[in-house]
C-alpha atoms as a PDB file:
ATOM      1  CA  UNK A   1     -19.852  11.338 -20.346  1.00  0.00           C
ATOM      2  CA  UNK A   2     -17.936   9.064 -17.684  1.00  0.00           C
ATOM      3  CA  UNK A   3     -21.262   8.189 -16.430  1.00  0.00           C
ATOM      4  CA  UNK A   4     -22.561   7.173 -19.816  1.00  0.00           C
ATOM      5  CA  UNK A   5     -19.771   4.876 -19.915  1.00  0.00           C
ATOM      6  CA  UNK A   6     -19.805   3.414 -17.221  1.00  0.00           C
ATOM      7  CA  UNK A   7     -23.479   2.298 -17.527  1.00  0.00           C
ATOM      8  CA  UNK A   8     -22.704   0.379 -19.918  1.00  0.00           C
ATOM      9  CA  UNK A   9     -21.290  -2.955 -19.965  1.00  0.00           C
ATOM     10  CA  UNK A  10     -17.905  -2.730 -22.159  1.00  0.00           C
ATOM     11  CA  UNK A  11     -14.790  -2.469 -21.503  1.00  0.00           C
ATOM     12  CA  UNK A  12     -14.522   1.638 -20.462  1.00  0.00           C
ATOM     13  CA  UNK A  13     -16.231   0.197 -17.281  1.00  0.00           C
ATOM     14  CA  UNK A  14     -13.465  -2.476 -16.764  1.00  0.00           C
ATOM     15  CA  UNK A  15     -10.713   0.328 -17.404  1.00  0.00           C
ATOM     16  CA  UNK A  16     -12.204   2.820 -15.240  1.00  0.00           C
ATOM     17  CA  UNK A  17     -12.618   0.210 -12.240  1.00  0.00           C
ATOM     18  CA  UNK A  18      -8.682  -0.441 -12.216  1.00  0.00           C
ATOM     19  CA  UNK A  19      -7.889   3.047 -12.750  1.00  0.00           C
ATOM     20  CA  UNK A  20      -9.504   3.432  -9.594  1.00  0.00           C
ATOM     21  CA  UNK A  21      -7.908   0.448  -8.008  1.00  0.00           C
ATOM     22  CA  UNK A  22      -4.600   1.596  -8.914  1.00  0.00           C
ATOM     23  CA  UNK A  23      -5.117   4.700  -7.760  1.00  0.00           C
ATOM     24  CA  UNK A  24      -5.591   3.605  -4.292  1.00  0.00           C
ATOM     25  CA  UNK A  25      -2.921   1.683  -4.187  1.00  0.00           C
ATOM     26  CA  UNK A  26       1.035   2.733  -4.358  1.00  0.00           C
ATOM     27  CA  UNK A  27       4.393   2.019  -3.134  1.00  0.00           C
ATOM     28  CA  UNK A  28       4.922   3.218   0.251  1.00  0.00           C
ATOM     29  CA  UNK A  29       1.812   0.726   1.043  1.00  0.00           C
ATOM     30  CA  UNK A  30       3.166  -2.119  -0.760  1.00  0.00           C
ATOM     31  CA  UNK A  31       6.406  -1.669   1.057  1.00  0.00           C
ATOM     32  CA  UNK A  32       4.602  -1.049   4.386  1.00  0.00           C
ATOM     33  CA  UNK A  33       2.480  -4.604   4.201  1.00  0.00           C
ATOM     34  CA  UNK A  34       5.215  -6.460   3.205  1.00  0.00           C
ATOM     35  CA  UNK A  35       7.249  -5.056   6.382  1.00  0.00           C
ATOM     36  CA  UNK A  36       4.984  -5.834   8.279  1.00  0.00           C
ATOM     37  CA  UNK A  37       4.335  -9.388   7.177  1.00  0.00           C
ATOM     38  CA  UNK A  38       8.111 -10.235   7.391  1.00  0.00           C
ATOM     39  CA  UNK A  39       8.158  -8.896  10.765  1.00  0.00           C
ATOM     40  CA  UNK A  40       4.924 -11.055  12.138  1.00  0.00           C
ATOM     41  CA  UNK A  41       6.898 -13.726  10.361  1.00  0.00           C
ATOM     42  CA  UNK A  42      10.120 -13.346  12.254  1.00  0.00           C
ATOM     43  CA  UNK A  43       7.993 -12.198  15.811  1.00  0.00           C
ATOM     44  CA  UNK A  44       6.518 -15.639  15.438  1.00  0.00           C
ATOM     45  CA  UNK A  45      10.203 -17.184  14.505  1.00  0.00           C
ATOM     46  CA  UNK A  46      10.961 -15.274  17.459  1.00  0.00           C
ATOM     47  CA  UNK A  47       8.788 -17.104  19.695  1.00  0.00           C
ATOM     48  CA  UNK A  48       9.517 -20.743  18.780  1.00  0.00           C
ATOM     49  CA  UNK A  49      12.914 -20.658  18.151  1.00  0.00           C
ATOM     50  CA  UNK A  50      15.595 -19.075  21.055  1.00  0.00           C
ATOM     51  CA  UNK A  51      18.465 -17.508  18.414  1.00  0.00           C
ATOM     52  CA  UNK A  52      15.166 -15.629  16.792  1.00  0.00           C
ATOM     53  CA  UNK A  53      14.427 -14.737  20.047  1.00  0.00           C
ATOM     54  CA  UNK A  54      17.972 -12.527  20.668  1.00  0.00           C
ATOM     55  CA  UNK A  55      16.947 -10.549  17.805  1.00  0.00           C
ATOM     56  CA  UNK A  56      13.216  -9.834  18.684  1.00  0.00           C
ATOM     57  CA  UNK A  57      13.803  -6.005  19.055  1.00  0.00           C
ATOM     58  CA  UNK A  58      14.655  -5.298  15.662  1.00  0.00           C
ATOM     59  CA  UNK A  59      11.519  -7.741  14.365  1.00  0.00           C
ATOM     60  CA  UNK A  60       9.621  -4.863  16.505  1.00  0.00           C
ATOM     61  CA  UNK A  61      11.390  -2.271  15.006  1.00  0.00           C
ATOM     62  CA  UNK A  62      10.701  -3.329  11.298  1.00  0.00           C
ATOM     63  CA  UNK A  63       6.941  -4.305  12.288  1.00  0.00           C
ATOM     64  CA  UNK A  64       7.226  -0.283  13.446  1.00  0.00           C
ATOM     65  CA  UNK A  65       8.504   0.539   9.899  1.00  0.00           C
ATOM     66  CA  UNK A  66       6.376  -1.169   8.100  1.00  0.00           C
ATOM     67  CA  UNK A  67       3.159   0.306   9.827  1.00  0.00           C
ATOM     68  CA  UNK A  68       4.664   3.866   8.944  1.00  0.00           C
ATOM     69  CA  UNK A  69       4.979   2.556   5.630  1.00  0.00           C
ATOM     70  CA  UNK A  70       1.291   2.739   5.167  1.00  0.00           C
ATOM     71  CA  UNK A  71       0.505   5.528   7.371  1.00  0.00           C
ATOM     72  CA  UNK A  72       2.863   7.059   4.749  1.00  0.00           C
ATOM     73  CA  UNK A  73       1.253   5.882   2.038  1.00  0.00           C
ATOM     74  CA  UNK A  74      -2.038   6.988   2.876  1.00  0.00           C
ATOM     75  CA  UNK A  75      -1.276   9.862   3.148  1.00  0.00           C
ATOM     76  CA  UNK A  76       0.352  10.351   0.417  1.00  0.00           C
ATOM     77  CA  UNK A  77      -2.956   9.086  -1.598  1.00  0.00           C
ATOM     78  CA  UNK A  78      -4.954  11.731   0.344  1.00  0.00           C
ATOM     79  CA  UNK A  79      -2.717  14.439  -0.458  1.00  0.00           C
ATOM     80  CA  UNK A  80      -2.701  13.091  -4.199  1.00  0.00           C
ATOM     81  CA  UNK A  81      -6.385  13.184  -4.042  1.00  0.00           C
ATOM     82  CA  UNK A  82      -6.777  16.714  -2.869  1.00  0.00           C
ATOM     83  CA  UNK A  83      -4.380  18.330  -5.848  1.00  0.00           C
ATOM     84  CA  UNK A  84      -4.287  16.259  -9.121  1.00  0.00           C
ATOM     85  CA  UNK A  85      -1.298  16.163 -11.293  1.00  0.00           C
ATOM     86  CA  UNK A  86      -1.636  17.685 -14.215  1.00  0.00           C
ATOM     87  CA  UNK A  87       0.465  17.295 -17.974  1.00  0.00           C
ATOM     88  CA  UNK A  88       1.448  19.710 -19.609  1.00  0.00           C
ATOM     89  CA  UNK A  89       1.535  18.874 -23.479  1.00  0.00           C
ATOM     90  CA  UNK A  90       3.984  21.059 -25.774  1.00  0.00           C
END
């Protein structure tokens, strides 16, 4: 039936594409890119600027943090993947 549906052009096909989109995407990795952007920000900062520069081991350690952000997260969408929750309705 799903594959019915998504041959044709209306919007099941549009719903089913960001149900998958969604699905690959969750918190942990949200929180793990934006670590990691903030602490490329503040390495560069870092680099220009010599009071940044005082502070560059802790721009390491949140660049650390946010890479095991999305190791976490990826994880956690692989183990999702493997064993689907399931409702139960009353």
């Amino acid at each position: 039936m799903i594959t019915e549906l998504l041959t044709e052009d209306s919007i099941y096909t549009t719903t089913y594409e960001i149900h998958l989109t969604m699905a690959s995407i969750n918190g942990e990795t949200i929180t793990g890119v934006a670590l990691a952007f903030l602490a490329i920000l503040f390495i560069y900062a870092g680099l220009v600027n010599s009071v940044w520069a005082k502070i560059l081991l802790a721009d390491y350690f949140l660049l650390v943090m946010g890479i095991a952000f999305i190791v976490l997260g990826v994880l956690t969408m692989r183990k999702n993947r493997r064993s689907p929750v399931t409702e139960h309705s009353h």
